[in-house]
PDB file of N, CA and C in Angstrom:
ATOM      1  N   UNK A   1      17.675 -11.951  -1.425  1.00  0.00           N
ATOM      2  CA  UNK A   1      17.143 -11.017  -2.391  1.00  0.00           C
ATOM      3  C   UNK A   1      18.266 -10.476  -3.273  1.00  0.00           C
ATOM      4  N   UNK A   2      19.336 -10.225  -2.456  1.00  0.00           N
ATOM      5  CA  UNK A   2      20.847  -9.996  -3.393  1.00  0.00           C
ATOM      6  C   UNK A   2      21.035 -10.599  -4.667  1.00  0.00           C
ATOM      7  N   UNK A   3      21.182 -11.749  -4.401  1.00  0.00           N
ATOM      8  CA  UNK A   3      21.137 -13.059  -5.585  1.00  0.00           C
ATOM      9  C   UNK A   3      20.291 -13.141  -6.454  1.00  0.00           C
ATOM     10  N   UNK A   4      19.145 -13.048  -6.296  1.00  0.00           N
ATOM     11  CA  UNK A   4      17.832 -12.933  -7.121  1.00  0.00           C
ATOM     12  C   UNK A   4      17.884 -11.538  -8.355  1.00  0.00           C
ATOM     13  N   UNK A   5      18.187 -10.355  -7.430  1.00  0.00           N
ATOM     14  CA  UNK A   5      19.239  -8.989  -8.237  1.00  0.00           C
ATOM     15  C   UNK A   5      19.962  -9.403  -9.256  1.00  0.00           C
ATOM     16  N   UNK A   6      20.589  -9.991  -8.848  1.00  0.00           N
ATOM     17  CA  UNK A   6      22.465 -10.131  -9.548  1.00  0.00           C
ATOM     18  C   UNK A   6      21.978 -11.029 -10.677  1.00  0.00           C
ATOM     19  N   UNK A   7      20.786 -11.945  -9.946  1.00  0.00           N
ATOM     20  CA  UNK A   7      20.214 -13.035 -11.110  1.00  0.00           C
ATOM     21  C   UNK A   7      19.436 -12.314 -12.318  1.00  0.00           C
ATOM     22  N   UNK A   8      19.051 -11.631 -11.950  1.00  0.00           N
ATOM     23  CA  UNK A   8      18.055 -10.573 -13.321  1.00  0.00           C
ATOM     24  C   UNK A   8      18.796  -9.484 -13.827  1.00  0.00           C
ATOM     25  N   UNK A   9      19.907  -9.171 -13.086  1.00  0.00           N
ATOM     26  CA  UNK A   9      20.525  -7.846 -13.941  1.00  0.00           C
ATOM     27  C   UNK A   9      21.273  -9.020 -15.013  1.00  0.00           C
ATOM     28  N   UNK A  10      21.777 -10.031 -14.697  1.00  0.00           N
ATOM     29  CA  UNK A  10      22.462 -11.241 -15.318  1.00  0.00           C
ATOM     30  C   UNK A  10      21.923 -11.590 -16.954  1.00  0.00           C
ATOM     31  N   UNK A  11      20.557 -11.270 -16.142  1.00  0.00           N
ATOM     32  CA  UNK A  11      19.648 -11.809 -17.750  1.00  0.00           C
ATOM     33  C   UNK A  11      18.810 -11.012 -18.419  1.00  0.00           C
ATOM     34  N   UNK A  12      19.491  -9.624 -18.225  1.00  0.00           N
ATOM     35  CA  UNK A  12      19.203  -8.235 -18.235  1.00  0.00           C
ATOM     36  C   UNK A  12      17.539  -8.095 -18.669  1.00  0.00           C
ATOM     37  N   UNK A  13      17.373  -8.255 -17.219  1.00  0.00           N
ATOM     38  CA  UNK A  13      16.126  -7.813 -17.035  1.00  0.00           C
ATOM     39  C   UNK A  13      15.606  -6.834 -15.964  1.00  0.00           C
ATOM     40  N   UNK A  14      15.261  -5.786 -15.632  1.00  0.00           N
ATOM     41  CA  UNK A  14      15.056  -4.997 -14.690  1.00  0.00           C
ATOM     42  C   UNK A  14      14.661  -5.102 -13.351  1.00  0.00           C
ATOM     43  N   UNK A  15      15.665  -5.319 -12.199  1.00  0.00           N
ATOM     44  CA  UNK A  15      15.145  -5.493 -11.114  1.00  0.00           C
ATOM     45  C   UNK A  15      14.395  -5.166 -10.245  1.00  0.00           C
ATOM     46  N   UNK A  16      13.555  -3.813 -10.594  1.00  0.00           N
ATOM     47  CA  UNK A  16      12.520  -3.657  -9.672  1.00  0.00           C
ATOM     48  C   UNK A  16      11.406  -4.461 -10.185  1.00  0.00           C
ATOM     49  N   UNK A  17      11.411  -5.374 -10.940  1.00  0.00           N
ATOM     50  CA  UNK A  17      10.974  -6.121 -10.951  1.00  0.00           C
ATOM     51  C   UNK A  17      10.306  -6.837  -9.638  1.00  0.00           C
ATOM     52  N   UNK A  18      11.299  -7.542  -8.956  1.00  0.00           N
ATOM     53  CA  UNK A  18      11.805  -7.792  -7.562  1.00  0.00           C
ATOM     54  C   UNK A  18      10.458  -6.845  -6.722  1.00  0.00           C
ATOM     55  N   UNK A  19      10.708  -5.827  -6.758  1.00  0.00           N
ATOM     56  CA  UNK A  19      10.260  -4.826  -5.775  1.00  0.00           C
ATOM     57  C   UNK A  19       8.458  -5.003  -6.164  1.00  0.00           C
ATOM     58  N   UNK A  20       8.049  -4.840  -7.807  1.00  0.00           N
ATOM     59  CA  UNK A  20       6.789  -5.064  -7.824  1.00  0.00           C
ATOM     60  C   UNK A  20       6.240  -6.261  -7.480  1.00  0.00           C
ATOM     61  N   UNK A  21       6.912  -7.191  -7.791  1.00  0.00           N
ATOM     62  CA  UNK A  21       6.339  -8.162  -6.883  1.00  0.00           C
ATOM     63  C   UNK A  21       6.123  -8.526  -5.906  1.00  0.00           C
ATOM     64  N   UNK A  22       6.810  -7.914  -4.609  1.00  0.00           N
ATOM     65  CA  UNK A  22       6.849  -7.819  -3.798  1.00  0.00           C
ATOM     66  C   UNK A  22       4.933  -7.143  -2.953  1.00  0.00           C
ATOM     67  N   UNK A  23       5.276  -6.345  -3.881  1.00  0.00           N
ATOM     68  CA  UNK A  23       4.391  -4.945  -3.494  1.00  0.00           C
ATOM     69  C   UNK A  23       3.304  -6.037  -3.770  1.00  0.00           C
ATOM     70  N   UNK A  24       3.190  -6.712  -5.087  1.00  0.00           N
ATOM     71  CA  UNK A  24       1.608  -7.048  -5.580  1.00  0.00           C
ATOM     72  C   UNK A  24       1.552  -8.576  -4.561  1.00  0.00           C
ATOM     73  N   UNK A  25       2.225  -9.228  -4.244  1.00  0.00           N
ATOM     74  CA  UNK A  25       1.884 -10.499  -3.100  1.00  0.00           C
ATOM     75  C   UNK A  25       1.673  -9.501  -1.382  1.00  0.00           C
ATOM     76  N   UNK A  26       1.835  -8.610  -1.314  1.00  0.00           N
ATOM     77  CA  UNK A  26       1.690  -7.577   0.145  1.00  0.00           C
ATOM     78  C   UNK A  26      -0.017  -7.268  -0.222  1.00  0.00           C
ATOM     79  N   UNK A  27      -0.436  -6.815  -1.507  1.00  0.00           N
ATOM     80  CA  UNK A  27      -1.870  -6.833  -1.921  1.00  0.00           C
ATOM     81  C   UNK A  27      -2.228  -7.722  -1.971  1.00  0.00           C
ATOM     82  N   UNK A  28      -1.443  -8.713  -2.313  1.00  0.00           N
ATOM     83  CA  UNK A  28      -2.690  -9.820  -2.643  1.00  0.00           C
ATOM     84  C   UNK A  28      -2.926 -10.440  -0.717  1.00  0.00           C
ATOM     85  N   UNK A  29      -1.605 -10.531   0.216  1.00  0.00           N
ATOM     86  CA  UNK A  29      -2.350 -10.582   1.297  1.00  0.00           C
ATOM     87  C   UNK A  29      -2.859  -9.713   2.119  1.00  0.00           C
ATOM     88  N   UNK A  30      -2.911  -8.729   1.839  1.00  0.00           N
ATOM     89  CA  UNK A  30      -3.843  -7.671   2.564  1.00  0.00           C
ATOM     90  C   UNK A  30      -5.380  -8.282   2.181  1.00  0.00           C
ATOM     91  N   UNK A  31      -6.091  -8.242   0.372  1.00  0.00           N
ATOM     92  CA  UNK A  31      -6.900  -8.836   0.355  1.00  0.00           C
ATOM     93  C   UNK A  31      -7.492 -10.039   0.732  1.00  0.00           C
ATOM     94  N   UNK A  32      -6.487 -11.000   1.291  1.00  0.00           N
ATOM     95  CA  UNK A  32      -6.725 -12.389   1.578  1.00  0.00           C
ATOM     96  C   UNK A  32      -6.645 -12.489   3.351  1.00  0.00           C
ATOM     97  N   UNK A  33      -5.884 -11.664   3.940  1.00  0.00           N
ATOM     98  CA  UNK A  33      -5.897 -11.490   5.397  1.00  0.00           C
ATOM     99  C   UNK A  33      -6.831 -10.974   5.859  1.00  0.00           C
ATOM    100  N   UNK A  34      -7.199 -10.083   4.966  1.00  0.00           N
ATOM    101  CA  UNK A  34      -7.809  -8.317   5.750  1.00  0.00           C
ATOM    102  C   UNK A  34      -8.804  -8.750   6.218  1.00  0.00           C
ATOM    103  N   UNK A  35      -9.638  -8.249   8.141  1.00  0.00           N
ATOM    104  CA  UNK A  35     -11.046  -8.526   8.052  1.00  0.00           C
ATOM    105  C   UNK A  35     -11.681  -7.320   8.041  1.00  0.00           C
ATOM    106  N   UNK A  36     -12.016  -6.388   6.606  1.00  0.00           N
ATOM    107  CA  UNK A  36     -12.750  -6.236   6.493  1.00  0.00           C
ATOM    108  C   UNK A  36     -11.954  -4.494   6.515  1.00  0.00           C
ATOM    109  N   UNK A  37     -10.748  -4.388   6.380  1.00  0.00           N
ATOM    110  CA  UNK A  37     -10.297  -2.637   6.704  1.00  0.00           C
ATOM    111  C   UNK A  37      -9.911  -2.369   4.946  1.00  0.00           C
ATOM    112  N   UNK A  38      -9.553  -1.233   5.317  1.00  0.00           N
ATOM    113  CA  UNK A  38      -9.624  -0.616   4.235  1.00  0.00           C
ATOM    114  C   UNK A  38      -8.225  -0.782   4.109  1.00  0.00           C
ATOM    115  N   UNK A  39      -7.874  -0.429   2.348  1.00  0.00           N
ATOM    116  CA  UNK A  39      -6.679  -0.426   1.916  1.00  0.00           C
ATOM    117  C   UNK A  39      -6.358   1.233   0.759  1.00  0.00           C
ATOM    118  N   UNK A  40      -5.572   1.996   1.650  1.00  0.00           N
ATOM    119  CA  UNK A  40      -5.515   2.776   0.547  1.00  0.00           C
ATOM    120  C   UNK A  40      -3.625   2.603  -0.420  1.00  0.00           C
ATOM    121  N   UNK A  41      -4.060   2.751  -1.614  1.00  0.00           N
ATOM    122  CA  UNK A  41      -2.967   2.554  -2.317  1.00  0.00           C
ATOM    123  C   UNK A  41      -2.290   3.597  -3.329  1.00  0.00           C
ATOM    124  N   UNK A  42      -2.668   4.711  -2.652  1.00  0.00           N
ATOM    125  CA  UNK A  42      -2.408   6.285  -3.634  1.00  0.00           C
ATOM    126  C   UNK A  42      -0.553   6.459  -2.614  1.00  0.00           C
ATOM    127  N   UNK A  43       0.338   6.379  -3.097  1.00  0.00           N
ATOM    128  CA  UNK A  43       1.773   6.726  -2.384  1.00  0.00           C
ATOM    129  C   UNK A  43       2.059   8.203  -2.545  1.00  0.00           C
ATOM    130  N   UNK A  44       1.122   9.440  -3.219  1.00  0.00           N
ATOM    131  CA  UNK A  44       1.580  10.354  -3.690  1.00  0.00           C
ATOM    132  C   UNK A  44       1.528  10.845  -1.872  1.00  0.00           C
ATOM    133  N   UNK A  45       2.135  12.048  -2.105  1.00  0.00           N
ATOM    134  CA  UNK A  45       1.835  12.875  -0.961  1.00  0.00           C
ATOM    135  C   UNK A  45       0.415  13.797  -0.508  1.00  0.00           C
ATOM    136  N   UNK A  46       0.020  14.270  -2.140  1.00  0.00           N
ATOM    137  CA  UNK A  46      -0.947  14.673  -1.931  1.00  0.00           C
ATOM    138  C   UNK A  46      -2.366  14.093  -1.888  1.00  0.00           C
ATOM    139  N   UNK A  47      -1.994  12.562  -2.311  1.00  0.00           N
ATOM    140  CA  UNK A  47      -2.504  11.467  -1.567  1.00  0.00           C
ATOM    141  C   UNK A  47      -3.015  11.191  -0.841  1.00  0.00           C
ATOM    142  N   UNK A  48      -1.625  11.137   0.058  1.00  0.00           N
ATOM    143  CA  UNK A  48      -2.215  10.976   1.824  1.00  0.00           C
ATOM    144  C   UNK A  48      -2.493  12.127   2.641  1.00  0.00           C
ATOM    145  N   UNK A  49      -2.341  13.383   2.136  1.00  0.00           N
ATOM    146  CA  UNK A  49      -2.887  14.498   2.976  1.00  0.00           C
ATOM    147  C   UNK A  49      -4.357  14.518   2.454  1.00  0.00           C
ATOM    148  N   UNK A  50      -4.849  13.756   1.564  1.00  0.00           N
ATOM    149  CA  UNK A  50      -6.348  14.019   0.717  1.00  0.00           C
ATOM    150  C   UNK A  50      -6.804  13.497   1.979  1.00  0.00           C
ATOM    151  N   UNK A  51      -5.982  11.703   2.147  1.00  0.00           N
ATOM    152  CA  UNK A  51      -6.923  10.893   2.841  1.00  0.00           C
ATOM    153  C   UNK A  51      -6.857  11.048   4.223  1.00  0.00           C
ATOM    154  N   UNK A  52      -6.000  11.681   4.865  1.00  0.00           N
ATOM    155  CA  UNK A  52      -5.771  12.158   6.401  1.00  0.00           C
ATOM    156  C   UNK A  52      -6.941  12.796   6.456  1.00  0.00           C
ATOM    157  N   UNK A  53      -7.002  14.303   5.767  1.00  0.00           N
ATOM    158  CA  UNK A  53      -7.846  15.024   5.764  1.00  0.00           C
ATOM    159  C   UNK A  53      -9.827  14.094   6.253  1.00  0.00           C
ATOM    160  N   UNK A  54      -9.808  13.280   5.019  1.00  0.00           N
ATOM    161  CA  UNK A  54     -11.312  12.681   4.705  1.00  0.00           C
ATOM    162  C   UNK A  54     -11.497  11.730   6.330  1.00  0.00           C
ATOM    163  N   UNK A  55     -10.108  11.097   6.504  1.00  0.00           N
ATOM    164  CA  UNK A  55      -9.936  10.527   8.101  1.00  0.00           C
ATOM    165  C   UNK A  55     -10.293  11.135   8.978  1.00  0.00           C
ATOM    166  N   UNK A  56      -9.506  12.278   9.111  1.00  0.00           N
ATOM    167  CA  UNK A  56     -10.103  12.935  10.559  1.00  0.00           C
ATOM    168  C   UNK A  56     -11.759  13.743  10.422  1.00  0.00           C
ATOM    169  N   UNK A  57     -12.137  13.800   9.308  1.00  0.00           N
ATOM    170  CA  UNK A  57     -13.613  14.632   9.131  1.00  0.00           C
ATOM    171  C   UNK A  57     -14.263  12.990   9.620  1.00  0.00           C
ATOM    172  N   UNK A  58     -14.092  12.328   9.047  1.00  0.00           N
ATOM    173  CA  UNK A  58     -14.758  11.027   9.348  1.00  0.00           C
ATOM    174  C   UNK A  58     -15.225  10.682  10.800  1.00  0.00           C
ATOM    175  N   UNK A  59     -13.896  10.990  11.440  1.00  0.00           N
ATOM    176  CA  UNK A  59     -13.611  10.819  12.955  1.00  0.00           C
ATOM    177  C   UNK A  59     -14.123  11.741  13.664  1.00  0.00           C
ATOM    178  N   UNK A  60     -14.455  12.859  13.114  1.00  0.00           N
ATOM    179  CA  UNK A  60     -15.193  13.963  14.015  1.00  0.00           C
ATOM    180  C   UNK A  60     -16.851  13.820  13.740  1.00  0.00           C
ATOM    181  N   UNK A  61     -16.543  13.247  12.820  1.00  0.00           N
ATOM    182  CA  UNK A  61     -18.336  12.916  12.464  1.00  0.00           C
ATOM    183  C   UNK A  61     -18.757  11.612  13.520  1.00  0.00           C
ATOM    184  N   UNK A  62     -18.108  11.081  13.529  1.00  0.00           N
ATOM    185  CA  UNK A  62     -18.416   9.664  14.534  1.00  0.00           C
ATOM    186  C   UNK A  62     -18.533  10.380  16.244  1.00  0.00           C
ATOM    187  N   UNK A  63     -17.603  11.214  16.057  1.00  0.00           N
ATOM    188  CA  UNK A  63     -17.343  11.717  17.769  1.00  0.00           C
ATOM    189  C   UNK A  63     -18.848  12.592  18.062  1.00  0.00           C
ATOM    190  N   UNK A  64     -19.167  13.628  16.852  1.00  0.00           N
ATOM    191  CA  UNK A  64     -20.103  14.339  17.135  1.00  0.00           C
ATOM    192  C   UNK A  64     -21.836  13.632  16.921  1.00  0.00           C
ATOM    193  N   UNK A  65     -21.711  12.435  16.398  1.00  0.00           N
ATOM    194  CA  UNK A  65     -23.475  11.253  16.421  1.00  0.00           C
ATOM    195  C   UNK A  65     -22.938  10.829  17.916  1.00  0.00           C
ATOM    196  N   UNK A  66     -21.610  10.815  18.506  1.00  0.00           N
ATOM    197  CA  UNK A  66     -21.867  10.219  19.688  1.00  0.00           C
ATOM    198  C   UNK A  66     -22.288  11.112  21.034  1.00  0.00           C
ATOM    199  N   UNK A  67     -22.051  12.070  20.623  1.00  0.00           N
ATOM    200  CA  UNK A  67     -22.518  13.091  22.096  1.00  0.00           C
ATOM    201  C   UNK A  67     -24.005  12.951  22.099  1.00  0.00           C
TER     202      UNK A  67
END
């Protein structure tokens, strides 16, 4: 991955480049692996305290149809 760096700053082009691609072939096999789970893709913080939050209500809703 070093080389590949050194290769695009070379031909001055921006290397996180590198990094988005990365990210978008990790999506593309999540969609192509996945059976059937969810994917959330919000990185903010307030993000993932939204979706923790909606998680555990979820999870107490499942616990309480099961009693």
């Amino acid at each position: 991955m070093a080389g590949a760096a050194k290769e695009m700053s070379e031909a001055n082009l921006d290397s996180s480049l590198i990094l988005f691609s990365m990210w978008t072939e990790a999506v593309k096999n999540f969609a192509q692996e996945g059976k059937g789970n969810v994917i959330f893709l919000d990185g903010s913080v307030e993000g993932m305290q939204k979706t923790m939050k909606d998680m555990m209500a979820i999870n107490q809703l499942n616990q309480n149809t099961k009693k």
